[in-house]
C-alpha atoms as a PDB file:
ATOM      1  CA  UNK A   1      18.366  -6.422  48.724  1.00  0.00           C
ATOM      2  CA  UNK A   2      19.723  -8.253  45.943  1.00  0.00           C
ATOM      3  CA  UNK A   3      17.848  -6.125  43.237  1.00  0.00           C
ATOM      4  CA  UNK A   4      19.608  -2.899  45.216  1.00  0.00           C
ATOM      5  CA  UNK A   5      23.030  -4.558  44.055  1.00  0.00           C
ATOM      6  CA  UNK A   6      22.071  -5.213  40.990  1.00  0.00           C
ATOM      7  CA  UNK A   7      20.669  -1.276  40.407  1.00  0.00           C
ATOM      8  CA  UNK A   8      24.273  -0.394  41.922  1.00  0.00           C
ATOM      9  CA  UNK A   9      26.491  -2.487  39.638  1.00  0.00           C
ATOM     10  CA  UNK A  10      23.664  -0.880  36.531  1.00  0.00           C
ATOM     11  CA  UNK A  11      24.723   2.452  37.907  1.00  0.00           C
ATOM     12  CA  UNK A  12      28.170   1.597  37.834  1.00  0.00           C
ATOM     13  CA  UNK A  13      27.994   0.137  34.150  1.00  0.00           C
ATOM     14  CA  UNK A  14      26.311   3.651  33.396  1.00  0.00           C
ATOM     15  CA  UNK A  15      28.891   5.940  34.902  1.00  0.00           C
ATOM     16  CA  UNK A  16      31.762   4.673  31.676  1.00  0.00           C
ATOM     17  CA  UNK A  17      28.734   4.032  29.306  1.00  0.00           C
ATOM     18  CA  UNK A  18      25.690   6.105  29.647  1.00  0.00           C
ATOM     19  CA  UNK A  19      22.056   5.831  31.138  1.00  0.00           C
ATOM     20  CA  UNK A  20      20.989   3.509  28.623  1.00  0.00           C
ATOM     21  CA  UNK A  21      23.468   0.999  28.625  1.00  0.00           C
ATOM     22  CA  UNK A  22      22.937   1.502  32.129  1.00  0.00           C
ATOM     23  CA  UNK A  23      19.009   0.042  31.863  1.00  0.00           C
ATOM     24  CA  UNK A  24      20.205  -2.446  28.898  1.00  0.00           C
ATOM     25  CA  UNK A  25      22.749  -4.057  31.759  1.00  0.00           C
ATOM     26  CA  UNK A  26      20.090  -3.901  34.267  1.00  0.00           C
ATOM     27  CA  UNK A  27      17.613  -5.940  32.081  1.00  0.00           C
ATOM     28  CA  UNK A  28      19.924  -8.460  31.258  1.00  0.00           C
ATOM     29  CA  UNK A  29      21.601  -8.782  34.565  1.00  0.00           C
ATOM     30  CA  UNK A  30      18.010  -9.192  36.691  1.00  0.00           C
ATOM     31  CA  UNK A  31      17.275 -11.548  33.685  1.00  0.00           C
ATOM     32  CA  UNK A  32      20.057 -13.855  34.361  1.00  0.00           C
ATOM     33  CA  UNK A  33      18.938 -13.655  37.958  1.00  0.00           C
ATOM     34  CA  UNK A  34      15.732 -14.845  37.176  1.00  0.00           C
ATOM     35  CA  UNK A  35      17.280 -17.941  34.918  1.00  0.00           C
ATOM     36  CA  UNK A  36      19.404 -18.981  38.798  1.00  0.00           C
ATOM     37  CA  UNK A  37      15.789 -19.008  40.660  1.00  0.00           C
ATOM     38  CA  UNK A  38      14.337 -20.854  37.989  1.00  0.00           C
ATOM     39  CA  UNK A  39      16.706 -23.639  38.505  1.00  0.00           C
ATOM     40  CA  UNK A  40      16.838 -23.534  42.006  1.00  0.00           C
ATOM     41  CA  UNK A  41      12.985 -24.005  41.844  1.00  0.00           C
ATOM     42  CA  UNK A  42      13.344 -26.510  39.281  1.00  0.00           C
ATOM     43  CA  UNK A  43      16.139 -28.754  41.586  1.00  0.00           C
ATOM     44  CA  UNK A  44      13.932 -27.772  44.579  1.00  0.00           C
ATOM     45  CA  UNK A  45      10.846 -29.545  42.852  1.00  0.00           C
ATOM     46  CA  UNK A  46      12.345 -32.579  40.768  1.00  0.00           C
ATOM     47  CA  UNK A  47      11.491 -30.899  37.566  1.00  0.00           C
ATOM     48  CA  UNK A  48      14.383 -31.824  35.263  1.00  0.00           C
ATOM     49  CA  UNK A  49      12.645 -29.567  32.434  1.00  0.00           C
ATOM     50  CA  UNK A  50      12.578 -26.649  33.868  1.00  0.00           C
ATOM     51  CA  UNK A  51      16.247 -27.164  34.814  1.00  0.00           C
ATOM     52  CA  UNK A  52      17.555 -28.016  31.319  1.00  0.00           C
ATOM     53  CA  UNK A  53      15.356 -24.833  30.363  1.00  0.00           C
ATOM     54  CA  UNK A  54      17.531 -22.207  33.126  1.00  0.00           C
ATOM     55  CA  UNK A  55      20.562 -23.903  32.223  1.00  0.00           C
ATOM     56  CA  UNK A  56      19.280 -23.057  28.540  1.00  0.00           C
ATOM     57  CA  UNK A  57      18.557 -19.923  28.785  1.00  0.00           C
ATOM     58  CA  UNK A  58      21.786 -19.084  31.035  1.00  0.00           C
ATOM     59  CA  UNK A  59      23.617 -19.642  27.604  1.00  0.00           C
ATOM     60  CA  UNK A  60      21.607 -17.534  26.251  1.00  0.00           C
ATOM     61  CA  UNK A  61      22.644 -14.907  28.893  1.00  0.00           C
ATOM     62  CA  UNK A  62      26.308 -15.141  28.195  1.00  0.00           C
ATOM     63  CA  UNK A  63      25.787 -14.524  25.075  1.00  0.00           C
ATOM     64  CA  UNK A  64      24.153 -11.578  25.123  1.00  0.00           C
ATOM     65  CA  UNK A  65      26.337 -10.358  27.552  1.00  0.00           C
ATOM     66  CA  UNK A  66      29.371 -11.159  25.763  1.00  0.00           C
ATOM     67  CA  UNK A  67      28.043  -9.122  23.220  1.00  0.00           C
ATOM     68  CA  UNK A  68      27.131  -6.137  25.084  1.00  0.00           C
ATOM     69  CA  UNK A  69      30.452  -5.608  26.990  1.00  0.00           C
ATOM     70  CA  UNK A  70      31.951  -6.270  23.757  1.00  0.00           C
ATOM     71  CA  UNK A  71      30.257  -3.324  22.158  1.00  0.00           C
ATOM     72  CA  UNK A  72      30.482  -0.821  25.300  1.00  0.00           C
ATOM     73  CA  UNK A  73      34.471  -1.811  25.105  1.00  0.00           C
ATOM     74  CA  UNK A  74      34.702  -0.881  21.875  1.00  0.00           C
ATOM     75  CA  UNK A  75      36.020  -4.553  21.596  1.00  0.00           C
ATOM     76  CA  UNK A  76      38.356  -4.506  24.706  1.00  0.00           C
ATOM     77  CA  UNK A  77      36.519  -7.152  26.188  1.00  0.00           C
ATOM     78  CA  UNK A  78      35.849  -9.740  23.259  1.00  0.00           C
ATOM     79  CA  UNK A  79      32.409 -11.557  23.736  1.00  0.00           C
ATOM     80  CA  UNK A  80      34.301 -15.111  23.885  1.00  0.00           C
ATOM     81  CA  UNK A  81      36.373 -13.955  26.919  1.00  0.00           C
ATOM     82  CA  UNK A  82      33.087 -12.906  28.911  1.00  0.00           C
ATOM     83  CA  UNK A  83      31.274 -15.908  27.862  1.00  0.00           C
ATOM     84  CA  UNK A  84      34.346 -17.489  29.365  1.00  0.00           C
ATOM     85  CA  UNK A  85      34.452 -16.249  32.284  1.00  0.00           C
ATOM     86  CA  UNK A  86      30.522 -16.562  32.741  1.00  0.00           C
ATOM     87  CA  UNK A  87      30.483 -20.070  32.498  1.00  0.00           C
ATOM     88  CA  UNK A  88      32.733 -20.003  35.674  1.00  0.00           C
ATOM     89  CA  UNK A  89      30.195 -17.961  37.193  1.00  0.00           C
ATOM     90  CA  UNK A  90      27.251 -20.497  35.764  1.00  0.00           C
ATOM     91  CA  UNK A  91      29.090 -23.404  37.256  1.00  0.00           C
ATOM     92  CA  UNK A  92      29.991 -22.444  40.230  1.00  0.00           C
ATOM     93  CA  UNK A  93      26.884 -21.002  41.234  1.00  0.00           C
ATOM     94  CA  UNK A  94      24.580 -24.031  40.379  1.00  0.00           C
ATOM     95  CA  UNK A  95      27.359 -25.649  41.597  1.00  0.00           C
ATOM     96  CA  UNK A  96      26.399 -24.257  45.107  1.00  0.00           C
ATOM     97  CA  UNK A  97      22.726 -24.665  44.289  1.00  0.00           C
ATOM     98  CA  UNK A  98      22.907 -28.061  44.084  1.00  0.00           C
ATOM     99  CA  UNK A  99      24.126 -28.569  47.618  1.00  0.00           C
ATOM    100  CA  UNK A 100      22.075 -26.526  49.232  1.00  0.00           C
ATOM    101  CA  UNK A 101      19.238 -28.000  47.956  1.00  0.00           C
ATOM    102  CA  UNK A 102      20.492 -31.432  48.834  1.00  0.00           C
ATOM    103  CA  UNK A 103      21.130 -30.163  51.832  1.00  0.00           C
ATOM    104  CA  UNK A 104      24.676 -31.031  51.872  1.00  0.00           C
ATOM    105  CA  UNK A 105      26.993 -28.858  54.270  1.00  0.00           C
ATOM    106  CA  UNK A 106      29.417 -28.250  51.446  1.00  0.00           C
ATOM    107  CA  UNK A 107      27.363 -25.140  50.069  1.00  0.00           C
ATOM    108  CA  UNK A 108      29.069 -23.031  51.956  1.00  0.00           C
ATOM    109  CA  UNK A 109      32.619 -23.853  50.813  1.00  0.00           C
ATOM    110  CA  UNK A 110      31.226 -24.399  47.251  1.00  0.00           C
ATOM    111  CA  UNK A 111      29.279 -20.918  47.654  1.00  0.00           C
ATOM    112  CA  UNK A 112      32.979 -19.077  48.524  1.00  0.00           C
ATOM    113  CA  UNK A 113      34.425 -20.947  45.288  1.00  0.00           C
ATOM    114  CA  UNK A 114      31.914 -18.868  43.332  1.00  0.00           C
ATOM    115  CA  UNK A 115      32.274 -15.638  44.941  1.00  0.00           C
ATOM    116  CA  UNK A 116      36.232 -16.068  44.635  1.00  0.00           C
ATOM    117  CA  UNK A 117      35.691 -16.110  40.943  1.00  0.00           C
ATOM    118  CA  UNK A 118      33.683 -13.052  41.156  1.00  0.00           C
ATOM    119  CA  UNK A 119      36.654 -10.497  41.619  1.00  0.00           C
ATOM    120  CA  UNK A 120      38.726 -11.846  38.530  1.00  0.00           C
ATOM    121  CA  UNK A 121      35.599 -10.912  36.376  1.00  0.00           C
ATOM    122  CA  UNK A 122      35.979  -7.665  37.687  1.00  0.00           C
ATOM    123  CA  UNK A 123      39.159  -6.991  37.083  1.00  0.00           C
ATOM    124  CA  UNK A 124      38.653  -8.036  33.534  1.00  0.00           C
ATOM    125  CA  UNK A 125      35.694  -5.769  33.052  1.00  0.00           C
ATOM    126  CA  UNK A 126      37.509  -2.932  34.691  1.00  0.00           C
ATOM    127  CA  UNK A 127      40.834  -3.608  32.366  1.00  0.00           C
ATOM    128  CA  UNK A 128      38.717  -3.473  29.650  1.00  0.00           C
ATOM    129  CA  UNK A 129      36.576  -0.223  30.371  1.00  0.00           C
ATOM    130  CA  UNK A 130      39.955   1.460  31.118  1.00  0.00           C
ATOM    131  CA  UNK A 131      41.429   0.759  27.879  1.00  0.00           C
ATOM    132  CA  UNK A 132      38.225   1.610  25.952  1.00  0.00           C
ATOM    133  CA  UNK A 133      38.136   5.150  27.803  1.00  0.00           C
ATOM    134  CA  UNK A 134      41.501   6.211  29.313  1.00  0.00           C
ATOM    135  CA  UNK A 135      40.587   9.465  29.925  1.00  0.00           C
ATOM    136  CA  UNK A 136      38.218   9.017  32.580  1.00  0.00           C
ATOM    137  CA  UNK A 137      40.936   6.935  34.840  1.00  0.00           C
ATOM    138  CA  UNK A 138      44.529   7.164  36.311  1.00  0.00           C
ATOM    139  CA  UNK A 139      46.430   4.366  36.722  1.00  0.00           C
ATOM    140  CA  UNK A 140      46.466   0.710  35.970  1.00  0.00           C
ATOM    141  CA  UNK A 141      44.207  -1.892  37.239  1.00  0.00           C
ATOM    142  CA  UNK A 142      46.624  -4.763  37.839  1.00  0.00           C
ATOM    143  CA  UNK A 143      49.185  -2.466  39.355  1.00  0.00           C
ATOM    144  CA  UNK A 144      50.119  -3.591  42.656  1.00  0.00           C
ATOM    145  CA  UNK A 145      48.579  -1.125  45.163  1.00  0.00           C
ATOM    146  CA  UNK A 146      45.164  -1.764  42.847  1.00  0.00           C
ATOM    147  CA  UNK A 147      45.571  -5.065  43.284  1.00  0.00           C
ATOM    148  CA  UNK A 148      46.447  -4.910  46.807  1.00  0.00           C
ATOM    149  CA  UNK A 149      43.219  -2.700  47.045  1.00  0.00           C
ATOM    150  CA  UNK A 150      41.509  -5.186  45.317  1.00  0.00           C
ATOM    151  CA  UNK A 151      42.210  -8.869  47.130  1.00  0.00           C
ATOM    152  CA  UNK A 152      41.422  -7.255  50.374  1.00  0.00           C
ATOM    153  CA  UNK A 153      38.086  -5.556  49.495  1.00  0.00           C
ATOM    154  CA  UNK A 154      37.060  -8.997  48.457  1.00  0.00           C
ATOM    155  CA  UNK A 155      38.249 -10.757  51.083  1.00  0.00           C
ATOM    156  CA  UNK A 156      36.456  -8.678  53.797  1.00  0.00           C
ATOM    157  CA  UNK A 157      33.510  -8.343  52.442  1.00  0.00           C
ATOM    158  CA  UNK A 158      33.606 -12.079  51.886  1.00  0.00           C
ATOM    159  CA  UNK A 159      34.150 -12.237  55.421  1.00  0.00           C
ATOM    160  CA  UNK A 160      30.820  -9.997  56.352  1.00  0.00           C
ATOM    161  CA  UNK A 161      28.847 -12.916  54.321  1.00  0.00           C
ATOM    162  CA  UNK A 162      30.197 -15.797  55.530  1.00  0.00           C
ATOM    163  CA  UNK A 163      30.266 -14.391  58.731  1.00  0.00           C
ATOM    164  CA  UNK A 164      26.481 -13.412  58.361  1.00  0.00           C
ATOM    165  CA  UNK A 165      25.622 -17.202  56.992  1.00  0.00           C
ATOM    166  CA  UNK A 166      27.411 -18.666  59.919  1.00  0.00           C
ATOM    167  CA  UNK A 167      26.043 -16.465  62.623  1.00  0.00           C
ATOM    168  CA  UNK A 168      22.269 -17.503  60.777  1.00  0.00           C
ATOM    169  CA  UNK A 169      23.124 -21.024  60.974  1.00  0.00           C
ATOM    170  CA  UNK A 170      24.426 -21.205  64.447  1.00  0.00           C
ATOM    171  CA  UNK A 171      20.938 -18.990  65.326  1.00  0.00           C
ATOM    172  CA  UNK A 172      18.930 -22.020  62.976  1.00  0.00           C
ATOM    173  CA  UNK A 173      20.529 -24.390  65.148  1.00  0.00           C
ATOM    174  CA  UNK A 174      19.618 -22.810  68.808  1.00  0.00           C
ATOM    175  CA  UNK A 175      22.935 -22.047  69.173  1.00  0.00           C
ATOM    176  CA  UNK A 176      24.293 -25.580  69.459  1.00  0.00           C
ATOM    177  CA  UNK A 177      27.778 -24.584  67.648  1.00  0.00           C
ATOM    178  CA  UNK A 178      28.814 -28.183  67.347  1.00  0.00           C
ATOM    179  CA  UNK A 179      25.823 -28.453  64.602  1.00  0.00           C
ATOM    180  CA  UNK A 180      27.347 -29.996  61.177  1.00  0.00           C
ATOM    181  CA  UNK A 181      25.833 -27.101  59.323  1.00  0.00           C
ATOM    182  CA  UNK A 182      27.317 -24.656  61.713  1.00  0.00           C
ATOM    183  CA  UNK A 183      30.807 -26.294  61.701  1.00  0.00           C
ATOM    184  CA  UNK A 184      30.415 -26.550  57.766  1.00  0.00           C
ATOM    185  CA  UNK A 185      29.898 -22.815  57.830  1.00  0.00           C
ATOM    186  CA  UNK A 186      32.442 -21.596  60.756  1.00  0.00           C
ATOM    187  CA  UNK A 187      35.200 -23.615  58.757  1.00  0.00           C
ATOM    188  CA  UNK A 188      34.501 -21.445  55.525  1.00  0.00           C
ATOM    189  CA  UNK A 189      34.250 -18.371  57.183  1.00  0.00           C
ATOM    190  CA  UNK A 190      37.976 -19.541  58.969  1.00  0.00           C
ATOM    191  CA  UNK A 191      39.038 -20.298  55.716  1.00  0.00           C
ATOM    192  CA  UNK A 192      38.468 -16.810  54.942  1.00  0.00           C
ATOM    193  CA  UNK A 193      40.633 -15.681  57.848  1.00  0.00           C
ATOM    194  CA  UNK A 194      43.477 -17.618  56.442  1.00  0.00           C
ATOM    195  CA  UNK A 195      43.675 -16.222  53.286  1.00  0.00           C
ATOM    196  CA  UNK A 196      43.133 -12.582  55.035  1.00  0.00           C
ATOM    197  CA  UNK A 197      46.201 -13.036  57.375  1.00  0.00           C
ATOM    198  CA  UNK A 198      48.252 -14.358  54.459  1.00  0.00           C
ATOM    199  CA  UNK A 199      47.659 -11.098  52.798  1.00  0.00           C
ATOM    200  CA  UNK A 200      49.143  -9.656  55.793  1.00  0.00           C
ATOM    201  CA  UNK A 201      51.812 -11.519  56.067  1.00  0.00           C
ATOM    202  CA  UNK A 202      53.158 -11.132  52.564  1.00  0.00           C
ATOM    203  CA  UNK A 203      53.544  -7.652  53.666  1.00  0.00           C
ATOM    204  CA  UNK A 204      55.079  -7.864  56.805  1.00  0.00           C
ATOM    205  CA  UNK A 205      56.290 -10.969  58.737  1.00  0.00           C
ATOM    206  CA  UNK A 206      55.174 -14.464  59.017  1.00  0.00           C
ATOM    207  CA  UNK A 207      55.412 -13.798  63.251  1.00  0.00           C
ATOM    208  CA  UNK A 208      52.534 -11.061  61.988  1.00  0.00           C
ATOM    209  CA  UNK A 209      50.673 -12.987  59.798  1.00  0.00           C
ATOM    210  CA  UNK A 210      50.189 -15.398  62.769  1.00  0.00           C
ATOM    211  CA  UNK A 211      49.592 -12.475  65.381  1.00  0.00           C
ATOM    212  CA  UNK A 212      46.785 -11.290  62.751  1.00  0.00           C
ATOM    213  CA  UNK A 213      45.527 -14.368  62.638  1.00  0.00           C
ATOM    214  CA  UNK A 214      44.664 -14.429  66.096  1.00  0.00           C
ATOM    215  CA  UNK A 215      43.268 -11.348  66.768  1.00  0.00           C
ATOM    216  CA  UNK A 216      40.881 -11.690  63.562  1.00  0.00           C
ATOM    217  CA  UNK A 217      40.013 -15.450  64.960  1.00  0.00           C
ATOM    218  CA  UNK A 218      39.328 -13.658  68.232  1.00  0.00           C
ATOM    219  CA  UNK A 219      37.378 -10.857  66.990  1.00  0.00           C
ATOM    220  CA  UNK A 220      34.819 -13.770  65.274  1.00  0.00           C
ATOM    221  CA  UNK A 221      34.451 -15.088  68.487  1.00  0.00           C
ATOM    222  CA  UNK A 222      33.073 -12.043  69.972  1.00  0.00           C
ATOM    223  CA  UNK A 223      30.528 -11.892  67.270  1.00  0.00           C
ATOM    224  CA  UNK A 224      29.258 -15.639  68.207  1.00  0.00           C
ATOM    225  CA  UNK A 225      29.310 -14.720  71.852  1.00  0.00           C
ATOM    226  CA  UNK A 226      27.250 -11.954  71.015  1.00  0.00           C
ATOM    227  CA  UNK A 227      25.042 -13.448  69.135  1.00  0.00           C
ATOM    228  CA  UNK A 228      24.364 -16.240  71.374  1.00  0.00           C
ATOM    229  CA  UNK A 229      23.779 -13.587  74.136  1.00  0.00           C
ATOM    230  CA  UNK A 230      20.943 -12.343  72.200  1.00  0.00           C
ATOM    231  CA  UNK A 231      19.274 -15.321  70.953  1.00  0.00           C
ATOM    232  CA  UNK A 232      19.467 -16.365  74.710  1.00  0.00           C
ATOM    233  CA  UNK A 233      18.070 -13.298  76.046  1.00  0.00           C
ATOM    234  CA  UNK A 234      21.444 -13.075  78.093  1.00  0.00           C
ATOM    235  CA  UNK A 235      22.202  -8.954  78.125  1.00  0.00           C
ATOM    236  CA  UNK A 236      25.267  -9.816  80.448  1.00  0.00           C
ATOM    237  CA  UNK A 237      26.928 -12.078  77.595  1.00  0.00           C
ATOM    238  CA  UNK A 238      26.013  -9.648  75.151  1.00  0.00           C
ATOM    239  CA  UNK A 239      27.205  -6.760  76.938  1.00  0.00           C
ATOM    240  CA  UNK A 240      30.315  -8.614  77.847  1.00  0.00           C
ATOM    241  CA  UNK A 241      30.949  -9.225  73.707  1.00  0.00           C
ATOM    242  CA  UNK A 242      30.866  -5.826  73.413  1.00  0.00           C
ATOM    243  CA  UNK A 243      33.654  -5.399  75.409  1.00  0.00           C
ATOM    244  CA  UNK A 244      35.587  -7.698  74.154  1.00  0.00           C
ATOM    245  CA  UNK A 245      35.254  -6.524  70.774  1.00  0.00           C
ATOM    246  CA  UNK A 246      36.303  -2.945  72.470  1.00  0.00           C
ATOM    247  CA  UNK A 247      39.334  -4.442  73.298  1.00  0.00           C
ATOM    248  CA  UNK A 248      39.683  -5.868  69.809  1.00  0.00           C
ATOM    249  CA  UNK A 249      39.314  -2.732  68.346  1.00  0.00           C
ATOM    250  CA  UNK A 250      42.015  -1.584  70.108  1.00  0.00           C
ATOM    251  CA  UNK A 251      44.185  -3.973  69.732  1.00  0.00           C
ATOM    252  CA  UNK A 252      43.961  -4.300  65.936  1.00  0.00           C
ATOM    253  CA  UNK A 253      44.481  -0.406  65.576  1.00  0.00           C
ATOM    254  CA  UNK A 254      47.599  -0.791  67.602  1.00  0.00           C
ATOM    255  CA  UNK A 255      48.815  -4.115  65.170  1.00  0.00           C
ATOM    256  CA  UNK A 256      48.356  -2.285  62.167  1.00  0.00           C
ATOM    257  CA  UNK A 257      49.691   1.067  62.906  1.00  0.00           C
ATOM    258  CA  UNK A 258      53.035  -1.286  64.183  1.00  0.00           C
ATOM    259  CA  UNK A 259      53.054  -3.374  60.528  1.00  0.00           C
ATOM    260  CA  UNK A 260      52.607  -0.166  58.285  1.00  0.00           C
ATOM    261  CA  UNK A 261      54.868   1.851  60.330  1.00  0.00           C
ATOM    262  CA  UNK A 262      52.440   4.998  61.187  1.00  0.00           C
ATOM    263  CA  UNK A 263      50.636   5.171  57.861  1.00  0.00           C
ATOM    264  CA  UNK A 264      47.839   3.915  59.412  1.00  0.00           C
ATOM    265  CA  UNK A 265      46.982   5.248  63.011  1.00  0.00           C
ATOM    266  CA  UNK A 266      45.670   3.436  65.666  1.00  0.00           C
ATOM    267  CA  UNK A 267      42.716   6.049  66.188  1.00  0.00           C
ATOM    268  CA  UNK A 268      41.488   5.680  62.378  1.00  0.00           C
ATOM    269  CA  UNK A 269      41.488   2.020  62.042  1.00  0.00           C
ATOM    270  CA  UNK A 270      39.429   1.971  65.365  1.00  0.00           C
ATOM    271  CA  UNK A 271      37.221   4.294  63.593  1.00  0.00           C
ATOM    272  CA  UNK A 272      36.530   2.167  61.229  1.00  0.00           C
ATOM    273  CA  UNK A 273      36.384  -1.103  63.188  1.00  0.00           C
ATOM    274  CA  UNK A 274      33.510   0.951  65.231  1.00  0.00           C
ATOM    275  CA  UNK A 275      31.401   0.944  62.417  1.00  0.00           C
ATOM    276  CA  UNK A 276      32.212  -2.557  61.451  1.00  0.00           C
ATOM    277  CA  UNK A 277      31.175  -3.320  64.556  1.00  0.00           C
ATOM    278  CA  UNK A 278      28.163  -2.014  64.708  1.00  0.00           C
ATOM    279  CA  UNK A 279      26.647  -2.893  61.300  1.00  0.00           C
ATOM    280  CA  UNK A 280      27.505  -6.272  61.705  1.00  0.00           C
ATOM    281  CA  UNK A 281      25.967  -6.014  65.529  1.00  0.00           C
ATOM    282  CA  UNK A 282      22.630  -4.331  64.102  1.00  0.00           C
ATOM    283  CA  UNK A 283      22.223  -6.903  61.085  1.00  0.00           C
ATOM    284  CA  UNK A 284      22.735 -10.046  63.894  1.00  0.00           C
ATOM    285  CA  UNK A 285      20.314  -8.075  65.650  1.00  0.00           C
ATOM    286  CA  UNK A 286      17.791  -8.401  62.648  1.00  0.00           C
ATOM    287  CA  UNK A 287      18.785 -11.805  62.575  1.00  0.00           C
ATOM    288  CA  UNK A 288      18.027 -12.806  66.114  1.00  0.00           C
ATOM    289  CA  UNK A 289      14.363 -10.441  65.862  1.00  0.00           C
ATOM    290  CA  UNK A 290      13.406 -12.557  62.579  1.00  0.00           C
ATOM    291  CA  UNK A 291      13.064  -9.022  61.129  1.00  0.00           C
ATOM    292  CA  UNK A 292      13.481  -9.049  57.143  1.00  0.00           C
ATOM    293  CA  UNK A 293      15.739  -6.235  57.332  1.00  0.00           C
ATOM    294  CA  UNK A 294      18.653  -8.491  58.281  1.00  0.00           C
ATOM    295  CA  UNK A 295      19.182  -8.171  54.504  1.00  0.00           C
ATOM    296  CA  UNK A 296      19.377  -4.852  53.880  1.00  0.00           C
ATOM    297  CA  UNK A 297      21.386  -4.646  57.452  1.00  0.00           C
ATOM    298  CA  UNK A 298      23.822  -7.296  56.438  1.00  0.00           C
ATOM    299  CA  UNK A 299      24.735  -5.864  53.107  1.00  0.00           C
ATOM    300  CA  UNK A 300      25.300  -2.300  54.883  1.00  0.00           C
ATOM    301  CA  UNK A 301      27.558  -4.448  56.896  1.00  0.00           C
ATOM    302  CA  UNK A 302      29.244  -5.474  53.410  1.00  0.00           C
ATOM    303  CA  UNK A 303      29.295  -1.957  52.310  1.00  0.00           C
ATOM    304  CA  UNK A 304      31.913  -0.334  54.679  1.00  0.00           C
ATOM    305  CA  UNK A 305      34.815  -2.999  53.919  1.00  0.00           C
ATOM    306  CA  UNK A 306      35.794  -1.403  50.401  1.00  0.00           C
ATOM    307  CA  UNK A 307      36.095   1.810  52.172  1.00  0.00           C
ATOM    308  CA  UNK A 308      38.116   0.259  54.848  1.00  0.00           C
ATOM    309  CA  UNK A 309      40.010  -1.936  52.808  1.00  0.00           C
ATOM    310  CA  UNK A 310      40.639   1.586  51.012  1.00  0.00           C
ATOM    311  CA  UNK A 311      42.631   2.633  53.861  1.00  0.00           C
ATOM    312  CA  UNK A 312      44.283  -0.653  54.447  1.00  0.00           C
ATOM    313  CA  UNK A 313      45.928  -1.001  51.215  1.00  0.00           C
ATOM    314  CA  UNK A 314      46.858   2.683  51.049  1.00  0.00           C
ATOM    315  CA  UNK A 315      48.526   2.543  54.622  1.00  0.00           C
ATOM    316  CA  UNK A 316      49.980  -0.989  53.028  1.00  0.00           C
ATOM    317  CA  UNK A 317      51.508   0.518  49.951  1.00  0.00           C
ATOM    318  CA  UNK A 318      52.804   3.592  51.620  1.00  0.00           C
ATOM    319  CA  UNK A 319      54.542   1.527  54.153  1.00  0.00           C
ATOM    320  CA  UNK A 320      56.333  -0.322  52.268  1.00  0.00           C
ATOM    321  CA  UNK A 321      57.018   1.439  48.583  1.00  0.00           C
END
């Protein structure tokens, strides 16, 4: 599953810069993959060598990617600025590593803190492929409804992962939700919600922002009792989930159609909440079978929020330009 994302983002490298930049990305991108297990394995085990070596031959990774986004930019995107912005990413991530190999329930918050530097790399990749080829885009990437666009494609999809990590680690525990590791894990994911209904309320009211913020809290809530349901073999509570999140559906359709003034209808948000709903409900399924396409399930799950955040923004900036 993660070698599908990687082939994506290749394909996406390929689409401003041609099929073999396209295979040059993906060898140095599933490369610097490689370097992260090594030093997981390498914390895992007590072997301090093999960690220096990773962390080694990380470096070694920035720099020849500095280099090639450099050159594909036709300088746009000096090497120094991605080798920058990499060691954020380095950091961060072993960062994370390091708890969760310890063990210690602040992997999940320190996990977030590396994905939250994820979608400022991206918007200076994508400023920089813009400028080097103008032709191919409209627009400007930090213009506001991009940016809008933007914060809340990465903040729900962030919310299918943590959501997915807490939902494992409340399943790890037998459902016992007052676990450390599943509080650890709820509290990220709710940290997640906060910043979500502060995007909504910097475009409407705070009176929304906290309406939004219940509903969304709500909606979460569903997913546990759902999830308990099945790992308890109790059809009644999962059934019941269902039809609560039903009523969420609605509900949420009718909030957002109110806060954007009719650019976004009730009907088509509940559309699209259908399908969240049932991606995220098939990859818990996974979960709760032990089945190894959880993966796969859960990053379908991630897939649909750009297109709904798509809508979002677009209902957003129409609203209130």
């Amino acid at each position: 599953t993660l070698d599908a994302n990687s082939v994506a983002l290749s394909e996406a490298i390929g689409s401003v810069a041609g099929d073999e930049n396209a295979e040059a990305f993906l060898g140095l991108w599933r490369e610097h993959i490689g370097f992260f297990v090594d030093y997981t394995l390498g914390q895992a085990t007590g072997d301090q060598a093999a960690v220096d070596q990773a962390l080694t031959d990380l470096e070694g990774y920035q720099q020849a990617a500095g280099s090639f986004f450099e050159e594909i930019t036709a300088g746009e995107l000096p090497a120094d600025a991605l080798v920058e912005s990499l060691d954020v990413h380095i950091e961060t991530l072993t960062a994370a590593i390091d708890a969760l190999v310890a063990g210690d329930a602040q992997a999940f918050d320190l996990l977030q803190a590396a994905a939250d530097h994820m979608p400022m790399a991206a918007t200076a990749i994508a400023g920089a492929v813009v400028a080097a080829v103008p032709d191919m885009f409209d627009g400007e990437v930090d213009s506001a409804p991009a940016e809008t666009r933007a914060v809340l494609t990465d903040l729900l999809q962030e919310h299918v992962y943590l959501a997915g990590i807490a939902i494992e680690q409340a399943v790890e525990a037998g459902g016992d939700m007052e676990a450390p590791a599943v509080q650890a894990a709820v509290a990220t994911l709710d940290a997640n919600s906060v910043e979500l209904a502060e995007v909504v309320g910097s475009v409407s009211t705070p009176e929304d922002q906290e309406a939004f913020l219940g509903l969304w809290r709500e909606h979460i809530g569903f997913f546990v009792d759902y999830t308990l349901g099945k790992a308890t073999g109790d059809d009644a509570a999962a059934e019941q989930a269902l039809t609560d999140l039903d009523g969420y559906q609605q509900a949420a359709g009718d909030f957002f159609e109110r806060i954007t003034a009719g650019e976004l209808p009730a009907d088509a948000l509940v559309a699209s909440l259908d399908e969240h709903v049932a991606t995220l409900t098939t990859a818990i399924d996974s979960l709760v079978a032990g089945e190894t396409s959880v993966f796969d399930d859960l990053r379908a799950a991630g897939q649909h929020m750009p297109m709904a955040a798509a809508a979002l923004s677009a209902a957003i900036v129409a609203a209130t330009s």
